[in-house]
Protein backbone atom coordinates (compact mmCIF):
# COMPACT_ATOMS: atom_id res chain seq x y z
CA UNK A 1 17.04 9.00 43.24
CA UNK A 2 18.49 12.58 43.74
CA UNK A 3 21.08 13.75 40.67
CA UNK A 4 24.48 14.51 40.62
CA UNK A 5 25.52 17.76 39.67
CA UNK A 6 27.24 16.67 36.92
CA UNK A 7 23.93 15.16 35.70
CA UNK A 8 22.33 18.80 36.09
CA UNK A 9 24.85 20.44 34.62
CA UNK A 10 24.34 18.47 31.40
CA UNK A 11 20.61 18.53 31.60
CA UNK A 12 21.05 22.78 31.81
CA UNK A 13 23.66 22.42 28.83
CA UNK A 14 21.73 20.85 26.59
CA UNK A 15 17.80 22.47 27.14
CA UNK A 16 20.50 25.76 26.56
CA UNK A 17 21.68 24.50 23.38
CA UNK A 18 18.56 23.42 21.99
CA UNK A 19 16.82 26.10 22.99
CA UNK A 20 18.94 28.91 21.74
CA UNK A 21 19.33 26.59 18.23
CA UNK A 22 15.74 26.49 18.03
CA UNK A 23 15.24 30.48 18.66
CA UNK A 24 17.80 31.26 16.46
CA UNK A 25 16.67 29.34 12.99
CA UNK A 26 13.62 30.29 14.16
CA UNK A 27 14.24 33.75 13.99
CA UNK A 28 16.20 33.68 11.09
CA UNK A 29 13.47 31.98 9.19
CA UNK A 30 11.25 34.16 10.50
CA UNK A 31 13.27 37.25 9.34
CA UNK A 32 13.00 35.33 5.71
CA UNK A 33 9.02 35.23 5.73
CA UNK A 34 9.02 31.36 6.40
CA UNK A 35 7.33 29.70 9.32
CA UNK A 36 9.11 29.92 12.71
CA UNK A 37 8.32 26.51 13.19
CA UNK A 38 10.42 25.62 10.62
CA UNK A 39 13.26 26.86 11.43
CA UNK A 40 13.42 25.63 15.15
CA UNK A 41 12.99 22.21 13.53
CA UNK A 42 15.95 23.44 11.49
CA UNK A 43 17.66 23.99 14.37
CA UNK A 44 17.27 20.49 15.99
CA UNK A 45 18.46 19.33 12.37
CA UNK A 46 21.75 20.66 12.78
CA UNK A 47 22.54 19.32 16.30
CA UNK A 48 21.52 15.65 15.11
CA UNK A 49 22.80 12.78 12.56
CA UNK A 50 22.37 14.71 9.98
CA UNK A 51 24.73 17.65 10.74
CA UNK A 52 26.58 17.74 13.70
CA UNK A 53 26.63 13.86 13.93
CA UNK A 54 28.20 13.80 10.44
CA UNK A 55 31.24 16.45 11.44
CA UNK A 56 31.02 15.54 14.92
CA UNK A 57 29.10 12.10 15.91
CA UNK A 58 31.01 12.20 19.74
CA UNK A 59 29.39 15.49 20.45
CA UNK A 60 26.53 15.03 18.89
CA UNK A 61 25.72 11.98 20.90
CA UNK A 62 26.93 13.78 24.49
CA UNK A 63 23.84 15.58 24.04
CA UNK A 64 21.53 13.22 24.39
CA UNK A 65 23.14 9.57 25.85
CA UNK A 66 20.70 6.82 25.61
CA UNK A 67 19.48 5.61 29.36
CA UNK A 68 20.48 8.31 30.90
CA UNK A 69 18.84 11.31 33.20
CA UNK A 70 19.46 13.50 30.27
CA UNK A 71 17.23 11.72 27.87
CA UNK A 72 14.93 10.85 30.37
CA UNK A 73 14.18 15.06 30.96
CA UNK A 74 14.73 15.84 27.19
CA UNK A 75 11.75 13.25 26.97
CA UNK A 76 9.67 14.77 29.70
CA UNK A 77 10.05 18.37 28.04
CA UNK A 78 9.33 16.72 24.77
CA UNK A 79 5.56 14.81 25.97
CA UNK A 80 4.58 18.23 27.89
CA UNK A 81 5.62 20.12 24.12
CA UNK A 82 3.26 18.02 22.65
CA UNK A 83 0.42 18.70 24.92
CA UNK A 84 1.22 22.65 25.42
CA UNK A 85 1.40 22.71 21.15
CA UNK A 86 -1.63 20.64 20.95
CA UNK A 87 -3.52 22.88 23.34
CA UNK A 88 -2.11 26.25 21.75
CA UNK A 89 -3.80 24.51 18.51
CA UNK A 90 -7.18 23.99 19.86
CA UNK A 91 -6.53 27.68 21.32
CA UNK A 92 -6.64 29.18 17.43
CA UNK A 93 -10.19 27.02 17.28
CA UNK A 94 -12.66 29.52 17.31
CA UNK A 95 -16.09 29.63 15.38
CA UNK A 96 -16.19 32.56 13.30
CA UNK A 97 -19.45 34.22 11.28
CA UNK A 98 -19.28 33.29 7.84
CA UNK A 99 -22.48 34.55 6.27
CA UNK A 100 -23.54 32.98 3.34
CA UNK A 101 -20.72 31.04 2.56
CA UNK A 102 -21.54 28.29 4.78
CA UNK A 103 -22.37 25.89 1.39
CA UNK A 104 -18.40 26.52 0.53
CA UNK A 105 -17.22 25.17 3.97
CA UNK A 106 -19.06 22.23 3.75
CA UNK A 107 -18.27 21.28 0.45
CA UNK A 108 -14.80 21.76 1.05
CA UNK A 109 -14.90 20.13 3.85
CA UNK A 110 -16.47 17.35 2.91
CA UNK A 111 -14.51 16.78 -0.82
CA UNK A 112 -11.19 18.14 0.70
CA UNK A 113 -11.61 15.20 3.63
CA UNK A 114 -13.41 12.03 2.21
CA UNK A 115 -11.18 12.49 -0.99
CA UNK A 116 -7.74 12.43 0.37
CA UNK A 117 -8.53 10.16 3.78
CA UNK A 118 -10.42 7.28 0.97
CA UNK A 119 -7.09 7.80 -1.19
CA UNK A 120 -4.99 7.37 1.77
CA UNK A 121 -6.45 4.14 2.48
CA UNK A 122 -6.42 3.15 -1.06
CA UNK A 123 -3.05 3.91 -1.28
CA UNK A 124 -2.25 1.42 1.50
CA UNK A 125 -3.34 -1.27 0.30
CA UNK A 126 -1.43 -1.15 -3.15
CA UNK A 127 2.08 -0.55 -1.53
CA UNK A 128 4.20 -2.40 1.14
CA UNK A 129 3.01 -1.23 4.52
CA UNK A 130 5.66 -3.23 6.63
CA UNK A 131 7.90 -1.25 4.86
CA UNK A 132 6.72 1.51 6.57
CA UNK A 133 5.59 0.59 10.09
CA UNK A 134 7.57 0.12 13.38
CA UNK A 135 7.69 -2.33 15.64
CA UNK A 136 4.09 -1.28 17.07
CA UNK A 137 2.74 -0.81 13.71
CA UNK A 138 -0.04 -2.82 11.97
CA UNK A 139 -1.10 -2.64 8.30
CA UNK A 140 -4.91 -1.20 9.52
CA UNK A 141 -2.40 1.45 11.83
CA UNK A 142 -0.03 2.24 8.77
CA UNK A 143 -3.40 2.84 6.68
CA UNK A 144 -4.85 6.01 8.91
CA UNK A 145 -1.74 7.35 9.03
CA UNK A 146 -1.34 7.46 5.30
CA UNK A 147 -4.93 8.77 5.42
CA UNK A 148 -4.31 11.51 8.40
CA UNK A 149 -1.50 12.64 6.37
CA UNK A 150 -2.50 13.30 2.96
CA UNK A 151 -5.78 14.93 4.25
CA UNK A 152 -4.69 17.52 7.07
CA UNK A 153 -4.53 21.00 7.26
CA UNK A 154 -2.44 22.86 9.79
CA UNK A 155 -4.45 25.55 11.55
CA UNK A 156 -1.41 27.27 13.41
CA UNK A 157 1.11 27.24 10.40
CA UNK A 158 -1.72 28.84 7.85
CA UNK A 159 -3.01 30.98 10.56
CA UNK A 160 1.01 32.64 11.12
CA UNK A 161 0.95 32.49 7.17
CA UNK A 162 -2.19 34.70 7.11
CA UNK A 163 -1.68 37.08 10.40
CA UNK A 164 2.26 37.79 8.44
CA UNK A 165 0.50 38.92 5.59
CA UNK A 166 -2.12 41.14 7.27
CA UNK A 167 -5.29 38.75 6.04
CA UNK A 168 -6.94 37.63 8.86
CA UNK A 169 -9.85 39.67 9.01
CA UNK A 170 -10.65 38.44 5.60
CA UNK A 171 -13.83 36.01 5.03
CA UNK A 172 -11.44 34.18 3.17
CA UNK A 173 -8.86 33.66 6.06
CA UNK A 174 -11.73 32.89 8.50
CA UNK A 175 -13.21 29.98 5.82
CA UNK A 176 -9.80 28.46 5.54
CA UNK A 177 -9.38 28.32 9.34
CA UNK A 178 -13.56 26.91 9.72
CA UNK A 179 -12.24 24.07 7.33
CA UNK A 180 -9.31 23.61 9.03
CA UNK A 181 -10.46 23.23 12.38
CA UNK A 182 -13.28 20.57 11.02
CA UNK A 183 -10.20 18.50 9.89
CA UNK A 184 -7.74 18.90 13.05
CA UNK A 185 -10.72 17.64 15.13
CA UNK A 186 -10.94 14.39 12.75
CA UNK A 187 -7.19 13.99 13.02
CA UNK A 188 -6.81 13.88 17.05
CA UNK A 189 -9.56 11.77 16.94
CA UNK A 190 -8.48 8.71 14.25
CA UNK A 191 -5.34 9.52 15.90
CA UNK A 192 -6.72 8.57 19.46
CA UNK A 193 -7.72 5.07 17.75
CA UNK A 194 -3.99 4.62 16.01
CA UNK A 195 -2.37 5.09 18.96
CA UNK A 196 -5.43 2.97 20.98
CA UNK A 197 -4.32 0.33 19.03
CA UNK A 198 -0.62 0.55 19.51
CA UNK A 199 -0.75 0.26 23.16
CA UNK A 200 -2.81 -2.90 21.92
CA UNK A 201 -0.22 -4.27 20.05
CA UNK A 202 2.61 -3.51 22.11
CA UNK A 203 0.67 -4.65 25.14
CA UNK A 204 1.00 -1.53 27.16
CA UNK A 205 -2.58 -0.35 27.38
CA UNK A 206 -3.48 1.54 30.52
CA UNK A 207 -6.74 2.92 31.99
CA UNK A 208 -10.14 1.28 31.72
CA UNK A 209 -8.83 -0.75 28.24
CA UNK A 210 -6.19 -2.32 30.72
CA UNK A 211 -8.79 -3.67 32.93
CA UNK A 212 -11.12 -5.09 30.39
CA UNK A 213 -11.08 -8.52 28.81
CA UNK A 214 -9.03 -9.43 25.93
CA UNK A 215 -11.40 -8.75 22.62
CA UNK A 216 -10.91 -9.06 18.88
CA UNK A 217 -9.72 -6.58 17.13
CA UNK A 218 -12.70 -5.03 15.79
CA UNK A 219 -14.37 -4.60 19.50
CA UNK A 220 -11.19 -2.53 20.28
CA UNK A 221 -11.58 -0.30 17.29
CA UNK A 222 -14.78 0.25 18.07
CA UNK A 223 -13.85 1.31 21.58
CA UNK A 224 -11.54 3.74 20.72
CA UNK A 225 -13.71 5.15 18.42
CA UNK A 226 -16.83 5.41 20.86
CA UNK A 227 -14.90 6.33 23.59
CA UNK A 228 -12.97 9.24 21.48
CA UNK A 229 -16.15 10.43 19.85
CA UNK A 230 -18.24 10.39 23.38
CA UNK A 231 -15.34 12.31 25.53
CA UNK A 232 -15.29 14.98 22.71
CA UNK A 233 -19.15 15.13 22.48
CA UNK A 234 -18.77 15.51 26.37
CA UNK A 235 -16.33 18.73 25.94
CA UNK A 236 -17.40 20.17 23.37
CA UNK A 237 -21.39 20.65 24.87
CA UNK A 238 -20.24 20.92 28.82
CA UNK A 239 -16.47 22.19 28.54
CA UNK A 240 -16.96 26.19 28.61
CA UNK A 241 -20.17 25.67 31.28
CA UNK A 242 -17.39 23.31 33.14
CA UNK A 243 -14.32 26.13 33.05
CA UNK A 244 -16.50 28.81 33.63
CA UNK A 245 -17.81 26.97 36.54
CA UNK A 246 -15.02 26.03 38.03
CA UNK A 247 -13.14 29.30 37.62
CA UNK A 248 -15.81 31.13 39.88
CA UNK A 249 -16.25 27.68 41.89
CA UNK A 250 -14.72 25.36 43.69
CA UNK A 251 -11.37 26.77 42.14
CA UNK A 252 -11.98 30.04 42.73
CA UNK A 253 -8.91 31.09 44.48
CA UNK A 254 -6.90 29.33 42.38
CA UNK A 255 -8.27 31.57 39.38
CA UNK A 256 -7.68 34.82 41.49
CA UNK A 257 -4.69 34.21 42.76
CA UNK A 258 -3.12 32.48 39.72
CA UNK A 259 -5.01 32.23 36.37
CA UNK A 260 -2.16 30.70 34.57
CA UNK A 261 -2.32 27.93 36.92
CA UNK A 262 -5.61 27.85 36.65
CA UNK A 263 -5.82 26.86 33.18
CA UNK A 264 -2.89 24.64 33.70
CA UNK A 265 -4.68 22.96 36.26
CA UNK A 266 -7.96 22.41 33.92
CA UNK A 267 -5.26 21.31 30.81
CA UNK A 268 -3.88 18.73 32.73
CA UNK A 269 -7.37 17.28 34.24
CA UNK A 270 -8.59 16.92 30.81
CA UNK A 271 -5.30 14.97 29.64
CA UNK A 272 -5.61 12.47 33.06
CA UNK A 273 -9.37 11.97 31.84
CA UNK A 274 -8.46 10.80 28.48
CA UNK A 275 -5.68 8.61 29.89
CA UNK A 276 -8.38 6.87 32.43
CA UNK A 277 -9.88 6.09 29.21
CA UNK A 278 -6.95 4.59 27.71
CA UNK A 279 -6.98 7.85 25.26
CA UNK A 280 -3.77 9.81 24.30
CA UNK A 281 -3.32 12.57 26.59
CA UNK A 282 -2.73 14.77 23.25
CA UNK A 283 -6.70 14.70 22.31
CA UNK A 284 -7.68 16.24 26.43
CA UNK A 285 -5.34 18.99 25.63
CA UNK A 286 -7.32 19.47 22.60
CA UNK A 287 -10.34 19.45 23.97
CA UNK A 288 -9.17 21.89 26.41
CA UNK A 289 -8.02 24.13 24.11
CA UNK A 290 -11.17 24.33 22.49
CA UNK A 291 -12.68 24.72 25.46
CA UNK A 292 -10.87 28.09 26.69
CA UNK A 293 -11.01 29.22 22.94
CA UNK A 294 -15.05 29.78 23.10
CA UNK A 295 -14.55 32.52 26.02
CA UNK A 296 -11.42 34.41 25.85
CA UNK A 297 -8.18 35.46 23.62
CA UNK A 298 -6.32 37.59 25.85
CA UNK A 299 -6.64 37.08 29.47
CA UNK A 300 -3.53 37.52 31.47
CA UNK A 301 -3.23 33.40 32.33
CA UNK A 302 -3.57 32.31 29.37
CA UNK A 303 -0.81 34.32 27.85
CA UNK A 304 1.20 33.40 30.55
CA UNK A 305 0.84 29.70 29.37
CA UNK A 306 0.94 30.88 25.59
CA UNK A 307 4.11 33.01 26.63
CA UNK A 308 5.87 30.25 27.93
CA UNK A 309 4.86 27.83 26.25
CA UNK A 310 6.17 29.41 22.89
CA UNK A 311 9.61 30.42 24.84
CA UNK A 312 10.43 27.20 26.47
CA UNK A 313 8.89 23.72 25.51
CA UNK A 314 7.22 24.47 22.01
CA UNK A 315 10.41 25.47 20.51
CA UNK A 316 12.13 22.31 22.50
CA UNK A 317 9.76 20.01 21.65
CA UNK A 318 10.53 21.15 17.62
CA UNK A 319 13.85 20.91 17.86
CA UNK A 320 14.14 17.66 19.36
CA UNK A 321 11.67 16.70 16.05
CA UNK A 322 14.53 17.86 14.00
CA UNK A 323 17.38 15.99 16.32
CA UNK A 324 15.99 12.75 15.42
CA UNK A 325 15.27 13.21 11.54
CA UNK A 326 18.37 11.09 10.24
CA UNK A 327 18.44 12.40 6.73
CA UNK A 328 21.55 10.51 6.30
CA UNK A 329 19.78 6.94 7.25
CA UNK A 330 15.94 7.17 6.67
CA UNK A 331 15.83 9.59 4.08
CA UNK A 332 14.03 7.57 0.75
CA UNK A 333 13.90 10.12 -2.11
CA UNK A 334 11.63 7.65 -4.20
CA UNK A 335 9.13 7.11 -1.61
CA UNK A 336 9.13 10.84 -0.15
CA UNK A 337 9.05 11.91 -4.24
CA UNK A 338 5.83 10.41 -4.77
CA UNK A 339 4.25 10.37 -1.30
CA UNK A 340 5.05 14.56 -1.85
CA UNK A 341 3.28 14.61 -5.29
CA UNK A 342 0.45 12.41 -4.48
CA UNK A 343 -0.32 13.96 -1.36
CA UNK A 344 -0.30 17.82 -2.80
CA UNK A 345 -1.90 16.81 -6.17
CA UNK A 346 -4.99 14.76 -3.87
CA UNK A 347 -5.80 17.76 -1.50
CA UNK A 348 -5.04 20.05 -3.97
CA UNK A 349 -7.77 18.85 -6.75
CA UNK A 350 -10.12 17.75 -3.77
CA UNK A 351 -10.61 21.02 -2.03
CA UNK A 352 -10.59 22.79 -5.35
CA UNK A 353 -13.23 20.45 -6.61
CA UNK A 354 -15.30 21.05 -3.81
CA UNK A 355 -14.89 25.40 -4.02
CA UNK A 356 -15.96 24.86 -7.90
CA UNK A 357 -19.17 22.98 -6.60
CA UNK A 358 -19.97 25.78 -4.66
CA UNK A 359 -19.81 28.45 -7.24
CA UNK A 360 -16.15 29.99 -6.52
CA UNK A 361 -14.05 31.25 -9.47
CA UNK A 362 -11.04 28.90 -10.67
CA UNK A 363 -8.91 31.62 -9.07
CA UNK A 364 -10.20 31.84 -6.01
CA UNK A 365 -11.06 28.11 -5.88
CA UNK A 366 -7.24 27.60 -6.47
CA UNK A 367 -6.03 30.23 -3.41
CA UNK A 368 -7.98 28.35 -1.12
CA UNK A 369 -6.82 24.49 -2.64
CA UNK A 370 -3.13 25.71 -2.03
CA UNK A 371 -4.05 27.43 1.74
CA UNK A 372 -5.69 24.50 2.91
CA UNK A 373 -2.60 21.96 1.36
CA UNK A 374 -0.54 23.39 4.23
CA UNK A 375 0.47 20.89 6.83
CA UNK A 376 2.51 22.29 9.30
CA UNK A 377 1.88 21.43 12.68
CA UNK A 378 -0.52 18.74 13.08
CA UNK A 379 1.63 17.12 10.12
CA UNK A 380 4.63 17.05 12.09
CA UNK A 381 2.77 15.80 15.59
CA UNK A 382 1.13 13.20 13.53
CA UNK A 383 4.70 12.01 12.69
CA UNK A 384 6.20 12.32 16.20
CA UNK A 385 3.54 10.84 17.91
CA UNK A 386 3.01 7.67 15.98
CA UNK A 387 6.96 7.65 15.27
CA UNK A 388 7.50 7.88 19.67
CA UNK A 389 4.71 5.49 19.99
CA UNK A 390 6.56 2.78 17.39
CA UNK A 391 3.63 3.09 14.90
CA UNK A 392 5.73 3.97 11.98
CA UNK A 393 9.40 3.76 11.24
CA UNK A 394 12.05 6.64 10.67
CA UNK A 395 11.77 6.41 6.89
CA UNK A 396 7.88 6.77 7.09
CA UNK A 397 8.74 9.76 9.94
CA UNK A 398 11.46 11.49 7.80
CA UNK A 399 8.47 11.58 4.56
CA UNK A 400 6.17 12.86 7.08
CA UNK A 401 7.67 15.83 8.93
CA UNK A 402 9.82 17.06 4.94
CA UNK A 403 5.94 16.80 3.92
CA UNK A 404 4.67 18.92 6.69
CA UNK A 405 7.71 21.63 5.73
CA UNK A 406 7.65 21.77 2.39
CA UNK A 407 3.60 22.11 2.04
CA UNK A 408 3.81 24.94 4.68
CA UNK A 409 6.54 26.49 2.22
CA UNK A 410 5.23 26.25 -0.72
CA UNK A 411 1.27 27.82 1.19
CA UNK A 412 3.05 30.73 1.97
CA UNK A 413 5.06 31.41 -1.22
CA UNK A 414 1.87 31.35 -2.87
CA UNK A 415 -0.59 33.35 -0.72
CA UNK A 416 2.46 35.86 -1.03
CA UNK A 417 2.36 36.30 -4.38
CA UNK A 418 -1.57 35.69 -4.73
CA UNK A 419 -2.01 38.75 -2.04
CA UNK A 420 0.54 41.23 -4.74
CA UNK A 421 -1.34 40.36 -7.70
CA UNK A 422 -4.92 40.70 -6.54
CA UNK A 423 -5.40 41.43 -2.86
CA UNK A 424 -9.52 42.57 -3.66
CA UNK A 425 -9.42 38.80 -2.68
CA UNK A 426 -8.16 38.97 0.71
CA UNK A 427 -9.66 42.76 1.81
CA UNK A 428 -10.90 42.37 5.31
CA UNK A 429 -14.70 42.23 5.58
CA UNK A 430 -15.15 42.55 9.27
CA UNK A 431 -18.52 43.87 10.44
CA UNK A 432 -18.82 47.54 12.01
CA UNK A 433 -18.73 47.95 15.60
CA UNK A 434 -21.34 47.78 17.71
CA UNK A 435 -23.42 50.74 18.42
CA UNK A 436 -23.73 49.94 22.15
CA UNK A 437 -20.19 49.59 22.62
CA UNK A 438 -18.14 50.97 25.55
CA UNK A 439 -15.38 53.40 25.12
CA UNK A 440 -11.89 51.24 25.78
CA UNK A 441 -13.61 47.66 25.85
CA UNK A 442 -14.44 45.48 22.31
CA UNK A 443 -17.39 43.61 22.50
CA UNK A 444 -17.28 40.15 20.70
CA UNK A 445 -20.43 37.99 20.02
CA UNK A 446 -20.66 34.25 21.42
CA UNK A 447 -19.90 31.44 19.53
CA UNK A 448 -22.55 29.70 18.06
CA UNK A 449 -23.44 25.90 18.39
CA UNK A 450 -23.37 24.33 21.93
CA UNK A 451 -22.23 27.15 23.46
CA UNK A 452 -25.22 29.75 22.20
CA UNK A 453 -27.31 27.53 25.05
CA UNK A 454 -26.30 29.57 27.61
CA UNK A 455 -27.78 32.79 26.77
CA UNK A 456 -26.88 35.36 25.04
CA UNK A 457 -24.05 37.40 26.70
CA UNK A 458 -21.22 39.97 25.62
CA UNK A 459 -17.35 39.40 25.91
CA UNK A 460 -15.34 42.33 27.51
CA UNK A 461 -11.92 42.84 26.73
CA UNK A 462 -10.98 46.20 28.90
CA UNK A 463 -7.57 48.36 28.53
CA UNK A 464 -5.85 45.71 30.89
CA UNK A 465 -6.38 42.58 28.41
CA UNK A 466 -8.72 40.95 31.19
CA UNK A 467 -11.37 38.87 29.06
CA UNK A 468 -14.32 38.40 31.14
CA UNK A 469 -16.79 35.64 29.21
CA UNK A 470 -17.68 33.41 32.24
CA UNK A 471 -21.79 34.01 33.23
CA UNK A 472 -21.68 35.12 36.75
CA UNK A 473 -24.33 34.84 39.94
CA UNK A 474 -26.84 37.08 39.60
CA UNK A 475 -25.75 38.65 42.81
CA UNK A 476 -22.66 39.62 41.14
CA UNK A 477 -24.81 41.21 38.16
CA UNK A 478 -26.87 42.97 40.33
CA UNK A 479 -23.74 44.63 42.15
CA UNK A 480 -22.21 45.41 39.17
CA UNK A 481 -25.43 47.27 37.69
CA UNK A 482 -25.47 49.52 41.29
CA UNK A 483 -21.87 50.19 40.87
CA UNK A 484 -22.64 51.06 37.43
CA UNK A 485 -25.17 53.28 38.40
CA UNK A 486 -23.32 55.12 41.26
CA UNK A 487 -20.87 56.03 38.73
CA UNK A 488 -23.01 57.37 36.41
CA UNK A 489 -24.56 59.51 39.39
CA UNK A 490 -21.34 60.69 41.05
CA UNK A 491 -20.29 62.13 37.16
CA UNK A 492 -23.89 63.94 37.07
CA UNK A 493 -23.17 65.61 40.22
CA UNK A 494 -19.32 66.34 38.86
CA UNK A 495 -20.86 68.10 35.83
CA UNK A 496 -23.82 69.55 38.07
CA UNK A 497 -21.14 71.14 40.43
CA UNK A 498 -18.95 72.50 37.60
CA UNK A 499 -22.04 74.20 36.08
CA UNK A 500 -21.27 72.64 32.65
CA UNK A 501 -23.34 70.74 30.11
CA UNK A 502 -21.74 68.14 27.73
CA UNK A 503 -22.27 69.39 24.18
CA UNK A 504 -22.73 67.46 20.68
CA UNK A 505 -19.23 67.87 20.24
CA UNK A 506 -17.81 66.61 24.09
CA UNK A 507 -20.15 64.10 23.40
CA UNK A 508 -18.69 62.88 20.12
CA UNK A 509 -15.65 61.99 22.14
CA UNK A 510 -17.08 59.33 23.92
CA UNK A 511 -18.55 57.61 21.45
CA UNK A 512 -16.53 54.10 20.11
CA UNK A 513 -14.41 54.51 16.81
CA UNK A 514 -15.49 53.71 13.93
CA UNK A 515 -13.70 50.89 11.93
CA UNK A 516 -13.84 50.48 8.64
């Protein structure tokens, strides 16, 4: 059914006032050296029940009527949000060298996972869990949350934290990030099960789960879990070969003639192949991510997707987080008091115990407890996603996104004042360039792991941000080794003609510079 142009107008009214609320406290926040993110969730604040409801309920509820075309769009924008910020985190997923500090990521890993996820659980079963859940909810559901919560770490909040400070290039940045990604990857995953077994409960399962026989619950569980575990198996071995593929494939001309909706293209088959699975469409874009994150960082399409992404339904989907916290309602200073200090003193002492077992100082054992206690992100789409999906109730989704904020805070108030008072810690440690670099390209090494399988090969990134990873035919090689050649000829015979020679010191301008 068409709409009425009253119904547009409204629908442009209100994406323009959330959108320019969320840019606005985003920038401002931003100007103040606090996550963007927070502020554009800020920004939804203030347009909801707890601001402009309070001052101005009849206004505040014209912008989003229940039932009506409105809401329905404001909910479209807010599902693709999700999958475009999902994606953008499985973007920042990249393996990085560590050198011998390997026996530090696991332990962390390991301590600053079992430790809070186990205390999460435990934690559940001592207080009242109906309390907390929504209609869709269960007291096993409830439980992972808990879990998921006090244990993640938010890879593109502490990644902002550490690019605003000017530490990424430090072995300690690129640890915190290894660590991070480790636990992101559990998250979408348990969180594929939670929401597995909401559809469950609520009895709107879809995709092979809908056409299977009614089981117990513990044959469901295990479904989930398989199925999760074998689709990201799947993309993480086949994923790149698969993209790569495809780009210079069967979807060739959709690469050349539009690489942003190339990718978009790929994103969105990955999410309909989770949902034929009866998987959240959340953990394809994940996978996705991931997948494009082996190969390139700056090609022109996926920009374009980053670009927009970050200028239209990222900051929309944030703000519309903030429009429905009802600090006025479902705001429980008790339970958020002690869910706050449990869940900062857990992953604190965990991930500090496991740097100590490793041999790090107190100091820098303690730098790296308070980087990784950063929710951010994943925090807050753990709580909007099992709060849309009637997992957990607004009190339980207030807790959970103030958590996310104030963690992210408090990460980047410290690194701040950790970087002043001894930045030694955080120098950058990158390695020297290579010696068989090309003048006005960087060359980057593949990632290990499943991807080192396909041979070794060297990532171009030439003066017009084109990132060309993808093997090619070996017809395409060969051409590009005779063009390289003819080139080199034609400038023989342009120094030949000219009667000149290059000297040592013409010759020192073509070499690469040297970083330190």
């Amino acid at each position: 059914m068409p709409l009425t142009v009253a119904e547009i107008a409204r629908i442009l009214i209100v994406l323009t006032v959330f959108l320019v609320a969320a840019h606005l406290c985003g920038h401002l926040f931003a100007r103040l050296r606090q996550p963007p993110v927070i502020g554009e969730i800020v920004g939804g604040l203030l347009l909801g029940g707890s601001a402009l409801g309070l001052l101005a309920p009849s206004v505040s509820s014209w912008l989003v009527p229940p039932s009506s075309a409105t809401a329905h769009t404001l909910g479209a924008v807010y599902q693709l949000g999700t999958i475009l910020m999902v994606f953008l985190a499985g973007l920042e997923m990249r393996q990085s060298g560590l050198g011998t500090e390997r026996k530090t990521v696991v332990f962390t890993t390991v301590t600053g996972l079992v430790i809070p996820f186990a205390a999460g659980l435990a934690i559940a079963q001592v207080v009242d869990t109906g309390g907390l859940a929504g209609p869709h909810g269960s007291a096993a559901s409830i439980s992972l949350v808990l879990g998921l919560a006090i244990a993640v770490t938010s890879i593109p909040v502490i990644s902002r934290i550490m690019m605003d400070l000017g530490i990424m290039g430090s072995l300690f940045a690129r640890m915190v990030l290894t660590v991070a990604v480790v636990e992101d990857v559990l998250l979408y995953v348990v969180l594929a099960v939670i929401l597995g077994l909401a559809h469950i409960q609520a009895d709107t399962s879809y995709g092979l789960p809908a056409l299977l026989p009614d089981h117990a619950v513990g044959w469901d569980v295990a479904y989930y879990v398989g199925a999760s575990v074998l689709f990201f198996a799947v993309c993480l071995a086949g994923g790149r070969a698969a993209f790569c593929r495809l780009s210079a494939g069967p979807l060739g001309v959709l690469e050349r003639r539009s690489p942003a909706a190339f990718r978009l293209v790929f994103l969105f088959a990955l999410c309909l192949g989770c949902m034929s699975l009866g998987i959240d469409p959340i953990f394809g874009a994940l996978m996705a991510g991931i997948a494009m994150a082996g190969q390139e960082t700056a090609s022109p399409g996926q920009e374009a997707v980053r670009a927009f992404s970050l200028a239209f339904f990222i900051p929309i989907y944030f703000a519309l987080v903030g429009f429905r916290l009802d600090l006025v309602h479902n705001l429980d200073l008790v339970f958020f008091g002690w869910l706050f200090v449990l869940a900062c003193v857990v992953k604190f002492g965990s991930v500090w115990l496991g740097a100590r077992l490793a041999g790090k100082s107190p100091s820098w054992s303690t730098h790296f407890a308070v980087a990784m206690n950063a929710r951010g992100g994943p925090g807050i789409i753990l709580a909007s996603v099992t709060f849309g999906a009637g997992i957990i109730n607004g009190r339980f989704f207030v807790a959970l996104v103030l958590l996310s904020i104030l963690t992210s805070q408090l990460a980047g108030a410290w690194l701040t004042r950790a970087l002043s008072s001894d930045p030694a810690l955080f120098s950058s440690d990158r390695p020297p360039p290579r010696a068989d670099a090309v003048p006005g390209q960087t060359v980057r090494e593949p990632a290990s792991g499943s991807n080192a399988a396909m041979g070794p090969e060297k990532v171009l990134e030439d003066p017009t941000g084109e990132a060309r990873q993808c093997h090619r035919p070996a017809a395409d090689t060969e051409g590009a080794e005779e063009d390289r050649q003819d080139r080199a000829g034609a400038m023989d015979r342009a120094v030949q003609q000219e009667g000149t020679a290059i000297t040592p010191a013409k010759a020192d301008r073509h070499r690469p510079p040297q970083q330190g």
